[in-house]
Protein backbone atom coordinates (compact mmCIF):
# COMPACT_ATOMS: atom_id res chain seq x y z
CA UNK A 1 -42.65 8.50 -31.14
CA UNK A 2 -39.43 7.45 -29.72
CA UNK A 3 -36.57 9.49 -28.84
CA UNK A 4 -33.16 7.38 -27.38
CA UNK A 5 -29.58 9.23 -26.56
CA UNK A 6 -26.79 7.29 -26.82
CA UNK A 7 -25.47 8.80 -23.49
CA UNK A 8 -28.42 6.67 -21.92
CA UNK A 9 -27.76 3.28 -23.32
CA UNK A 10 -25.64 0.73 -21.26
CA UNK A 11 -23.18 -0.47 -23.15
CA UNK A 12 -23.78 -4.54 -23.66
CA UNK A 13 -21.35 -7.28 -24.81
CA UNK A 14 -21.29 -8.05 -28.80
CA UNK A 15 -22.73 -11.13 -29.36
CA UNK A 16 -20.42 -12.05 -32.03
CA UNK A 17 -17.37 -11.20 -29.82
CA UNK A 18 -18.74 -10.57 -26.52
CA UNK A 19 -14.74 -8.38 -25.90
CA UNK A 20 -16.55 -5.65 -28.38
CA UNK A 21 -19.33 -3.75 -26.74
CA UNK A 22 -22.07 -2.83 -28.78
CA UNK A 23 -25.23 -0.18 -27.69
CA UNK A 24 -28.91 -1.28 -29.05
CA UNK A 25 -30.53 1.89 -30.09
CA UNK A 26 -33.92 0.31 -31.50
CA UNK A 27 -35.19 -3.27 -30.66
CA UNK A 28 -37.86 -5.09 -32.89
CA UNK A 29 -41.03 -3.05 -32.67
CA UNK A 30 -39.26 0.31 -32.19
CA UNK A 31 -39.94 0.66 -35.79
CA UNK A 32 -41.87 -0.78 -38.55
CA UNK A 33 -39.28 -3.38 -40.80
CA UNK A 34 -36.69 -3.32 -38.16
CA UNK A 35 -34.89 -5.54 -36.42
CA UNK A 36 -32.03 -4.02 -34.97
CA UNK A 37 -30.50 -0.76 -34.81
CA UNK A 38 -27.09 -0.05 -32.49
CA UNK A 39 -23.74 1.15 -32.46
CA UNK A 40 -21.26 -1.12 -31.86
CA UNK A 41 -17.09 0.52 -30.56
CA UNK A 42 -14.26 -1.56 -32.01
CA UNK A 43 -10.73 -0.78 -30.73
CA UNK A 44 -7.77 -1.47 -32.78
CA UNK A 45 -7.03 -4.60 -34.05
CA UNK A 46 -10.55 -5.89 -32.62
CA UNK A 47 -12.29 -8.61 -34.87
CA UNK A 48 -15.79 -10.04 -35.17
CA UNK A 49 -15.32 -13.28 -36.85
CA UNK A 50 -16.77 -14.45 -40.17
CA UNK A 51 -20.57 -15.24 -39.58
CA UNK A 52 -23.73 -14.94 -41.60
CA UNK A 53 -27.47 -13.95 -40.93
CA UNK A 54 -29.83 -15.94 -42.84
CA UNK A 55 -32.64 -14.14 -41.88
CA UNK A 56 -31.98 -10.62 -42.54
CA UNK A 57 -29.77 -7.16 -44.32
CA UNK A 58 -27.36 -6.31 -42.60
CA UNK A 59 -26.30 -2.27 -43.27
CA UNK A 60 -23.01 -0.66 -41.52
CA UNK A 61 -22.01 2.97 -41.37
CA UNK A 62 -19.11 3.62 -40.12
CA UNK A 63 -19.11 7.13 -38.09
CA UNK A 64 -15.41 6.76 -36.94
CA UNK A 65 -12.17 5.01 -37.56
CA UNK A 66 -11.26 2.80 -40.37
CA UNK A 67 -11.22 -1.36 -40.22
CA UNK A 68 -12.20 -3.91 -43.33
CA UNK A 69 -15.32 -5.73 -43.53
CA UNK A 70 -14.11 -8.99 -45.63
CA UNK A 71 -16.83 -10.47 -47.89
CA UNK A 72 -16.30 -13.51 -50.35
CA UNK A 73 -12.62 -13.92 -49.80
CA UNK A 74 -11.97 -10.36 -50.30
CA UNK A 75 -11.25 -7.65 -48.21
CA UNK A 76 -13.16 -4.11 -48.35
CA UNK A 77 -12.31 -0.65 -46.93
CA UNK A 78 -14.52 0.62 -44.27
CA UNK A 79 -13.27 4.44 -43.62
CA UNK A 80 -15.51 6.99 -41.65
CA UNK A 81 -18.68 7.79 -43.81
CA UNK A 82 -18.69 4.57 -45.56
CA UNK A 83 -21.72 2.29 -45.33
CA UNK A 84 -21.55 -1.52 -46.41
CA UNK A 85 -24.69 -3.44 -47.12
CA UNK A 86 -24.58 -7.46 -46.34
CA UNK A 87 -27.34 -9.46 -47.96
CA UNK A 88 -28.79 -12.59 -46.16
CA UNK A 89 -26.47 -15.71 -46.19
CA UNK A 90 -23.53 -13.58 -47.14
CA UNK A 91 -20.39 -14.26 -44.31
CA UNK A 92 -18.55 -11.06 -43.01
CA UNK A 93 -16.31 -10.13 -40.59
CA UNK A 94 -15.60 -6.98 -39.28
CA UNK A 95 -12.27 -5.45 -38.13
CA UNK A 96 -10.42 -2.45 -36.48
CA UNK A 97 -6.94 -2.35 -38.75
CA UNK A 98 -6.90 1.14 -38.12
CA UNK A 99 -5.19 2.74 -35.43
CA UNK A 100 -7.86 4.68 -32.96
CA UNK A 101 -11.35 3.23 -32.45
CA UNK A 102 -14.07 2.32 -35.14
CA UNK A 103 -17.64 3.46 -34.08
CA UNK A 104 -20.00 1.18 -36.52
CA UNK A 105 -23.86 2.12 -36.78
CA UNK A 106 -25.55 -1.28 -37.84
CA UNK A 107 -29.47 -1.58 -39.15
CA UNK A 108 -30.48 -4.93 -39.26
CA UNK A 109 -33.47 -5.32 -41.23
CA UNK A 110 -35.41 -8.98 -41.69
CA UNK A 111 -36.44 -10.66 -44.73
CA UNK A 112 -40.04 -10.93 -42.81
CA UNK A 113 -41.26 -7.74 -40.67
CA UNK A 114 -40.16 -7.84 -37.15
């Protein structure tokens, strides 16, 4: 068993946009099929730029604040409650167009166990 608080993680740099800081709730191992599980705080008008995993999902909830995730040349609503699932090889970026900050929960699962 595992048990993690947010309030005890150390905030680290995104690595995508290193100005965005991200906390890494579960690293591979933590749990079976995972890679990656963390929270990452946008503030407004903060972007990560158009990128793609090869090697993995990638899911996003969003818990608070509203941005777009834009996929394929088109942009998507991300409002709190939302979750987006990127498939592997698929670019997205990720961006605060709201107002107050986005709080984004992000599994990243690989195409082979972790």
């Amino acid at each position: 068993m595992k048990i993690v608080s947010l309030s005890d993680i150390q905030d680290e740099p995104s690595i995508h946009n290193p100005a965005i800081s991200k906390k890494v709730i579960l690293n591979p191992g933590d749990a079976p099929h995972i890679k990656s599980v963390g929270q990452v705080h946008f503030e407004p008008g903060q972007v990560i730029q158009s990128h793609r995993h090869t090697d993995m999902h990638e899911i996003f909830m969003i818990r608070t604040g509203s941005g777009v995730i834009r996929m394929g040349g088109e942009a998507y609503p991300l409002t709190s409650g939302s979750t987006t699932v990127v498939q592997p090889g698929e670019p997205h970026e990720v961006e605060n167009t709201g107002t107050e900050p986005m709080l984004l929960i992000y599994f990243q699962i690989p195409l082979s166990p972790a």
